[in-house]
C-alpha atoms as a PDB file:
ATOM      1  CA  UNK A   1      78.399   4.225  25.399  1.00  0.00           C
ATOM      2  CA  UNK A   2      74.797   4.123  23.652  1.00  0.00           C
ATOM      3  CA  UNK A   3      76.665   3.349  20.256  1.00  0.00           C
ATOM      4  CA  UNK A   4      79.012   0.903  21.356  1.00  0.00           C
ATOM      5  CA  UNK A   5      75.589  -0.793  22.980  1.00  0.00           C
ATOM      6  CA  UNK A   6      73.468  -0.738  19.525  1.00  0.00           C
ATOM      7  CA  UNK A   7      76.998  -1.849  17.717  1.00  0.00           C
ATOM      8  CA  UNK A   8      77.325  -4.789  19.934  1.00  0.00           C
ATOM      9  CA  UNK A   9      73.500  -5.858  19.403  1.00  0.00           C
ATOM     10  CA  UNK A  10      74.419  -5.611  15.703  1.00  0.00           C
ATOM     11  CA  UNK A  11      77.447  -7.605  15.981  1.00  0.00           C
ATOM     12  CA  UNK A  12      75.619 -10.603  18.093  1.00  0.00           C
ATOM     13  CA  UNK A  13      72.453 -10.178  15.467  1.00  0.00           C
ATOM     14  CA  UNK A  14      74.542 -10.546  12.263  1.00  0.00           C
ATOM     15  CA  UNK A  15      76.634 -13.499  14.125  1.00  0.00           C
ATOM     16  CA  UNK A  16      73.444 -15.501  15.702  1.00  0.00           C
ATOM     17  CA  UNK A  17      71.475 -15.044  12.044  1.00  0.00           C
ATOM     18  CA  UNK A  18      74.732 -16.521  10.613  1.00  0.00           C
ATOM     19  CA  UNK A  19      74.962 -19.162  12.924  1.00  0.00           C
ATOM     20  CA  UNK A  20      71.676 -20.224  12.952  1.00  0.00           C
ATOM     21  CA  UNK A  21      71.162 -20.948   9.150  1.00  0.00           C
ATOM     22  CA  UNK A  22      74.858 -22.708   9.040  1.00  0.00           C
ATOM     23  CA  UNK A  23      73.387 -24.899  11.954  1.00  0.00           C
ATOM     24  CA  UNK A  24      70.464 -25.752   9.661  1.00  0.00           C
ATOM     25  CA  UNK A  25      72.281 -26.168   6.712  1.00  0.00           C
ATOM     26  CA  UNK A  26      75.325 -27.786   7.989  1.00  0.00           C
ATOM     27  CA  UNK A  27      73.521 -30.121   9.911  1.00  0.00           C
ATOM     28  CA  UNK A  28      71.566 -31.489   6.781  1.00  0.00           C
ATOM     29  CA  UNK A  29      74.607 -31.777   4.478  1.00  0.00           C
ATOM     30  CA  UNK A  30      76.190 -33.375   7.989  1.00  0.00           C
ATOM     31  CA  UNK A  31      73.432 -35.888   7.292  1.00  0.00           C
ATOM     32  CA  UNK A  32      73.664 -36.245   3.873  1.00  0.00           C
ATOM     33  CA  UNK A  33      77.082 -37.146   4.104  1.00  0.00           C
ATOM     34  CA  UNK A  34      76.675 -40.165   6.598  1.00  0.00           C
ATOM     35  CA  UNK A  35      73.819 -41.166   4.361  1.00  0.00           C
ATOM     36  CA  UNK A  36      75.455 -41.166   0.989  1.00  0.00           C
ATOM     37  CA  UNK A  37      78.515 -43.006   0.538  1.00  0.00           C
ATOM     38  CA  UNK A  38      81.341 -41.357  -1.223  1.00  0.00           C
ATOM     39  CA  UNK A  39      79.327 -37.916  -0.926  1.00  0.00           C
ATOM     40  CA  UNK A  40      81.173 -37.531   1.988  1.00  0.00           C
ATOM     41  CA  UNK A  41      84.184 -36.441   0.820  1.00  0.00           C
ATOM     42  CA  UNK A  42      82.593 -34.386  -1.713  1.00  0.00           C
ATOM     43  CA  UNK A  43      81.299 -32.386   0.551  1.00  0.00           C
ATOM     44  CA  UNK A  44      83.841 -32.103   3.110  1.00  0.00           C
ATOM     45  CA  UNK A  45      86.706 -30.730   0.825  1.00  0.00           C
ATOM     46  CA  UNK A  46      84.322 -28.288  -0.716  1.00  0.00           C
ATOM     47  CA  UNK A  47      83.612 -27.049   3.079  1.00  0.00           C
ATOM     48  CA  UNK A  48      87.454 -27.239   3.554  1.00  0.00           C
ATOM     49  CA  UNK A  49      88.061 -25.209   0.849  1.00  0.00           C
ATOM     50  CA  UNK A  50      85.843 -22.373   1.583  1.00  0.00           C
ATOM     51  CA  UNK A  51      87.529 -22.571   4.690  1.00  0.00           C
ATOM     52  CA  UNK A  52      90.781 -21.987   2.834  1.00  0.00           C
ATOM     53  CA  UNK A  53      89.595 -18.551   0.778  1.00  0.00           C
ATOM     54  CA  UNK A  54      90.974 -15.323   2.794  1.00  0.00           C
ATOM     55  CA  UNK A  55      87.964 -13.885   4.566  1.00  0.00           C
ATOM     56  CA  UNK A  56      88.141 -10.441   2.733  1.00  0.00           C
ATOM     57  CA  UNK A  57      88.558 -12.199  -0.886  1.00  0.00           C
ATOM     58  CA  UNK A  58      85.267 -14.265  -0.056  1.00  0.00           C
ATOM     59  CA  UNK A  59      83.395 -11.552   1.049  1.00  0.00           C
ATOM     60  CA  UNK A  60      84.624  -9.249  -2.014  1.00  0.00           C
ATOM     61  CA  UNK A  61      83.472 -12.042  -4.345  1.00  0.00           C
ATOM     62  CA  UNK A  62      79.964 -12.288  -2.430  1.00  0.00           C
ATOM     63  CA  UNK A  63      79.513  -8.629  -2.602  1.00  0.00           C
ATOM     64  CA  UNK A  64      79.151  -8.603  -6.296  1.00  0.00           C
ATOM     65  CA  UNK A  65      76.318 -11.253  -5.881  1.00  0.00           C
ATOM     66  CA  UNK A  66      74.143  -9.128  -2.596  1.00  0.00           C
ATOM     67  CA  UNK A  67      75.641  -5.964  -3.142  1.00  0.00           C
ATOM     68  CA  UNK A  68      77.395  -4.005   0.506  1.00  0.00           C
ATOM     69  CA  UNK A  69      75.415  -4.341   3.909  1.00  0.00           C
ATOM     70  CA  UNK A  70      74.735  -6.867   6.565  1.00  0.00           C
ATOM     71  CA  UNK A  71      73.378  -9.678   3.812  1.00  0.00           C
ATOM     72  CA  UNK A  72      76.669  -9.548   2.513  1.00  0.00           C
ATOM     73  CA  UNK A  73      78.530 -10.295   5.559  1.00  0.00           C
ATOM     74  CA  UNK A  74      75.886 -13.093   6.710  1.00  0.00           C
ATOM     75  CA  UNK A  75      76.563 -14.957   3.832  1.00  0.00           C
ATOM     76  CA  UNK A  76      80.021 -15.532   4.119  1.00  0.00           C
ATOM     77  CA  UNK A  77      80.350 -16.228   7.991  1.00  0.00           C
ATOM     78  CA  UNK A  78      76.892 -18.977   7.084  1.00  0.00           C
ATOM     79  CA  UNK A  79      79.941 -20.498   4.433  1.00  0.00           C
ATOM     80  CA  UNK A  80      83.021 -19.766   7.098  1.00  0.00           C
ATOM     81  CA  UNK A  81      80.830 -21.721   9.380  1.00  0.00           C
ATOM     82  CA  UNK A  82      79.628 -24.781   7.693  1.00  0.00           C
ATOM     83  CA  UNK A  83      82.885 -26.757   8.474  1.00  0.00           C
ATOM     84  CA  UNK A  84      83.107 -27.162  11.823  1.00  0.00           C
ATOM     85  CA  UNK A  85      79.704 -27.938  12.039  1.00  0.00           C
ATOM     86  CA  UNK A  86      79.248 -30.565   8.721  1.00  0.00           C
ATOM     87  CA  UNK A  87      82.310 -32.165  10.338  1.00  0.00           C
ATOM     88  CA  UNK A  88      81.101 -32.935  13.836  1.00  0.00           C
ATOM     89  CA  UNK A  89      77.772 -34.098  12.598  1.00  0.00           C
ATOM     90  CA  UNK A  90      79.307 -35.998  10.066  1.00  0.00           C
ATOM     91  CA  UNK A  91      81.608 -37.632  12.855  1.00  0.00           C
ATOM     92  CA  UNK A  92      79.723 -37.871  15.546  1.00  0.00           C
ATOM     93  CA  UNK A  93      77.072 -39.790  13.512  1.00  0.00           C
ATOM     94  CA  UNK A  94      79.785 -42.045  12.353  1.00  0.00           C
ATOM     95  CA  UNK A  95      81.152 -42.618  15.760  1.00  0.00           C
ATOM     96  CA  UNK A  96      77.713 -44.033  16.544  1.00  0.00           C
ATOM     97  CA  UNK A  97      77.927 -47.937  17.594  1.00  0.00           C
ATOM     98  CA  UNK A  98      77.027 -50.380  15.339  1.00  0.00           C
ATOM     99  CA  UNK A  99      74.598 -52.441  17.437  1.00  0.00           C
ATOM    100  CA  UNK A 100      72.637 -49.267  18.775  1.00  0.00           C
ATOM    101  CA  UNK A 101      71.802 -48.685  14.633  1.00  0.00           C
ATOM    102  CA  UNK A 102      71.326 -52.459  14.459  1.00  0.00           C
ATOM    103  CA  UNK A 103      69.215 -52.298  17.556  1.00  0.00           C
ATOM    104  CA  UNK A 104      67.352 -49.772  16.079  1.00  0.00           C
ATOM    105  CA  UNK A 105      66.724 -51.344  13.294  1.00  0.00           C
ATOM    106  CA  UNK A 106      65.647 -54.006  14.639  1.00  0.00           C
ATOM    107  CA  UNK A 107      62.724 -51.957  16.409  1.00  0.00           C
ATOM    108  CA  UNK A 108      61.232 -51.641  12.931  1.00  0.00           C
ATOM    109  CA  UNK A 109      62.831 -48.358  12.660  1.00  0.00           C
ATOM    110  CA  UNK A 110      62.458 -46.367   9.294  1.00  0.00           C
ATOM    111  CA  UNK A 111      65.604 -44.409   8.636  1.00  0.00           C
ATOM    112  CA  UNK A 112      64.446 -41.246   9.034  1.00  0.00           C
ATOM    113  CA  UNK A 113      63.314 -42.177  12.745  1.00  0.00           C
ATOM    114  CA  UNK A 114      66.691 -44.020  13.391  1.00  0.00           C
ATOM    115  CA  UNK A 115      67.699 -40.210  12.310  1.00  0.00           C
ATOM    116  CA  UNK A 116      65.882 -38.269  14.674  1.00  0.00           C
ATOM    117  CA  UNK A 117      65.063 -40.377  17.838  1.00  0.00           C
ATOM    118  CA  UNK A 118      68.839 -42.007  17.952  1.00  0.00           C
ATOM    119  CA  UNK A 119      71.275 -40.996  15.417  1.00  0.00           C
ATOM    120  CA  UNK A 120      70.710 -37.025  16.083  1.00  0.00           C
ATOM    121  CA  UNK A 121      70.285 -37.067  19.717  1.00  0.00           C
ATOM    122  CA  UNK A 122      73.359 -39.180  20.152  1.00  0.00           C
ATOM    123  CA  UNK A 123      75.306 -37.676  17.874  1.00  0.00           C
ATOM    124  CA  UNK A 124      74.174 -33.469  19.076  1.00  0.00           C
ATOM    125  CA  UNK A 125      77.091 -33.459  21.913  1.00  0.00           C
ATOM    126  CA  UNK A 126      79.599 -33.144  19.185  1.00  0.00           C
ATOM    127  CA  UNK A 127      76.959 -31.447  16.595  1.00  0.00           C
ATOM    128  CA  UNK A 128      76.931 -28.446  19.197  1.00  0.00           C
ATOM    129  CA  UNK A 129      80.543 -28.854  20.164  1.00  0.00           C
ATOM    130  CA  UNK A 130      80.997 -27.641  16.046  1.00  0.00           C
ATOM    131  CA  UNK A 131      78.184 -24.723  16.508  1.00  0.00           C
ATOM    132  CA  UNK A 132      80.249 -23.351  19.724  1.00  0.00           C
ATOM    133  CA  UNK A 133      83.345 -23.243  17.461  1.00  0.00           C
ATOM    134  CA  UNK A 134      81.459 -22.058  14.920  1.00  0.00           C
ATOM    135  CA  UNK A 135      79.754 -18.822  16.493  1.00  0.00           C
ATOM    136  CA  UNK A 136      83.391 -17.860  18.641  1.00  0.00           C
ATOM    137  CA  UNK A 137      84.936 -17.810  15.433  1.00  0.00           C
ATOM    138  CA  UNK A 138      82.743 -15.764  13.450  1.00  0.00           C
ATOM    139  CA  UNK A 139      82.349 -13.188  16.156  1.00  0.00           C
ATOM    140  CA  UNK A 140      86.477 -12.167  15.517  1.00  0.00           C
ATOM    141  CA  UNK A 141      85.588 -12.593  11.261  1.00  0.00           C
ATOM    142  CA  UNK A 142      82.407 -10.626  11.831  1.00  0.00           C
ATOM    143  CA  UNK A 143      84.716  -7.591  12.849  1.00  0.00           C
ATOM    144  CA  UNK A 144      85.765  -7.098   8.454  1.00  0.00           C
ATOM    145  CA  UNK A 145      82.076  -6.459   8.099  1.00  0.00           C
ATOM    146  CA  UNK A 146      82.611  -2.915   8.258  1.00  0.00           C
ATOM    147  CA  UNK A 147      85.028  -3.353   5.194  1.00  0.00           C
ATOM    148  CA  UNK A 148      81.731  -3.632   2.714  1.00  0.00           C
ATOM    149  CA  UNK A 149      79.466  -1.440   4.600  1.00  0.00           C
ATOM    150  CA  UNK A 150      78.405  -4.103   7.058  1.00  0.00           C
ATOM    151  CA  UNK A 151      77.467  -3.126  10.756  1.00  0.00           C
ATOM    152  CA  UNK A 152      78.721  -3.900  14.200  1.00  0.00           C
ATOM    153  CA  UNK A 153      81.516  -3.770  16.371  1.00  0.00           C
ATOM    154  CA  UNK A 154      84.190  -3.358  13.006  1.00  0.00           C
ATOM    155  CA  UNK A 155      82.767  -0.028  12.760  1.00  0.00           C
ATOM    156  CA  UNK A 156      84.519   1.669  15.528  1.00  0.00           C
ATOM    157  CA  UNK A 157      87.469  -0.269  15.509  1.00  0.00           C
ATOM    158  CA  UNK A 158      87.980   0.455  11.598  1.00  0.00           C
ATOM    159  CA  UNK A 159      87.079   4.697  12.178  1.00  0.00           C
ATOM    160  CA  UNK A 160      89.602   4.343  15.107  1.00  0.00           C
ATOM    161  CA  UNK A 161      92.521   2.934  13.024  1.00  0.00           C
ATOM    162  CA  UNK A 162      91.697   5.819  10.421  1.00  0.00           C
ATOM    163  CA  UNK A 163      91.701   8.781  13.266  1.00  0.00           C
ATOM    164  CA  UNK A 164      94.676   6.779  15.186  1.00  0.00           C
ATOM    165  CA  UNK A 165      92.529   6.528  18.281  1.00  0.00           C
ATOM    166  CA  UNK A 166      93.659   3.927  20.523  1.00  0.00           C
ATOM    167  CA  UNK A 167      90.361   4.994  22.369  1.00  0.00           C
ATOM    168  CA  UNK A 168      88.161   3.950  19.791  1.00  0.00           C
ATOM    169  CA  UNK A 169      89.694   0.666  18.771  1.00  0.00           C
ATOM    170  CA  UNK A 170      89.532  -0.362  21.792  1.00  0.00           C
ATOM    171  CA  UNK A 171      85.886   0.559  22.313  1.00  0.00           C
ATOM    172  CA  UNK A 172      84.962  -1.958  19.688  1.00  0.00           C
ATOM    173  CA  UNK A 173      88.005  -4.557  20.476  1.00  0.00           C
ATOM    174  CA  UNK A 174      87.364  -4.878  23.703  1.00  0.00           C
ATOM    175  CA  UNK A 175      83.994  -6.327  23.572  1.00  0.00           C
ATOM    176  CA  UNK A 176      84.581  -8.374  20.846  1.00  0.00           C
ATOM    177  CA  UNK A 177      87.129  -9.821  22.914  1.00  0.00           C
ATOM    178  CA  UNK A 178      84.165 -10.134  25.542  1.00  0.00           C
ATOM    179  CA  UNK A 179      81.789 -11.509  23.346  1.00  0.00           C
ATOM    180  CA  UNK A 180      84.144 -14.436  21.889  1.00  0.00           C
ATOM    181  CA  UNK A 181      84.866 -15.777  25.907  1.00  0.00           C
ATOM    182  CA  UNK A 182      81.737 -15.138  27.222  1.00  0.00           C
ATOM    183  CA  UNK A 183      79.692 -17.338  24.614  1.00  0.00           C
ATOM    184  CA  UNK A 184      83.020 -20.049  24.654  1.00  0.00           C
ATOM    185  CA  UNK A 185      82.635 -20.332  28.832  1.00  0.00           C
ATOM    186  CA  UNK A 186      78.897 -20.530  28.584  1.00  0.00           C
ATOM    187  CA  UNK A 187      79.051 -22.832  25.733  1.00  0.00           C
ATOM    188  CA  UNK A 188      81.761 -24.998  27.062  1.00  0.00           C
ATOM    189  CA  UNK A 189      79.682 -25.477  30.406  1.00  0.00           C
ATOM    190  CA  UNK A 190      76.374 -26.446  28.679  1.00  0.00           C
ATOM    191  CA  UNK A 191      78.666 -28.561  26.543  1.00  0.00           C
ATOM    192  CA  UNK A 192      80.415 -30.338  29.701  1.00  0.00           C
ATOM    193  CA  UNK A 193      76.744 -30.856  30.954  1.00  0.00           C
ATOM    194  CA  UNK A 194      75.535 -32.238  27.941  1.00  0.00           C
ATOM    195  CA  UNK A 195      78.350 -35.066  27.629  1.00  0.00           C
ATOM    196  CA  UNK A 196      77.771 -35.646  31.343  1.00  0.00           C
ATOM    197  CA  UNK A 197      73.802 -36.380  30.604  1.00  0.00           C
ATOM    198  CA  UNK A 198      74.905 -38.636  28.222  1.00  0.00           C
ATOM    199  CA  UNK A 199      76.839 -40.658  30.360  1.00  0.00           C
END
């Protein structure tokens, strides 16, 4: 029980340090694509693409660059989540109405405090609708870890396939499984609240 406990604390520290920096980083090239025309696109397929690489290939080609371990494994769930969250950024700047920028503007507004006392706020409903999708998802991708000497919950499940103890798999499945709809129901429920506040 005490190793499943310090396996699960490793899981949710690998996935929150991941999730964290792709919230800082997405959110900025979010930005930057709203502010830059035809950047946009630029950036979006090269998000969709990483998207597109098979999790194990992208982590195999990011091992030769950090070497095995946890930094490893950060790295690519920070690129496997930068998608979801550029995207909903990028949209729900966009979706932004015209005459609240024009408003705004009209305030005397420099851009980057149109950015950060409207656009931002307005927009952060969606923004942390793409962090919730972000951090369920790599909790399940988080589980290959083990695959390149990464910790956390992979560990038993990948020593249980090898012994062919159902026991064990499950021992690391099963609160995987836990973790993904705990942080979706709590997420979801701060998310319903936050799109109620702004109504």
């Amino acid at each position: 029980m005490g190793n499943i406990l310090n396996y699960t604390f490793q899981h949710l520290y690998i996935v929150l340090i991941a999730c964290i920096l792709a919230a800082i980083i997405g959110v900025m090239l979010g930005v930057v694509a709203y502010w830059v025309k035809y950047v946009d696109s630029i950036i979006l397929s090269i998000a969709d693409v990483i998207q597109t690489i098979p999790s194990l290939a992208l982590l195999a080609i990011l091992m030769l660059i950090f070497g095995l371990g946890n930094t490893t494994l950060i790295a690519g769930l920070v690129l496997y989540s930068l998608l979801p969250i550029i995207r909903n950024t990028y949209t729900g700047m966009q979706a932004i109405s015209p005459y609240i920028k024009e408003a705004a503007i009209g305030m005397g507004m420099s851009r980057w405090q149109r950015l950060f006392k409207v656009e931002l706020p307005l927009a952060f409903p969606m923004i942390f609708s793409g962090i919730k999708i972000a951090i369920v998802t790599a909790i399940g991708i988080s589980v290959i870890g083990v695959l390149i000497g990464a910790g956390g919950l992979g560990y038993p499940i990948y020593r249980g396939i090898q012994s062919n103890n159902v026991e064990l798999i499950l021992s690391g499945a099963i609160p995987v499984v836990i973790l993904a709809l705990l942080f979706d129901f709590v997420m979801t429920r701060i998310e319903v609240k936050i799109y109620k506040g702004k109504k």
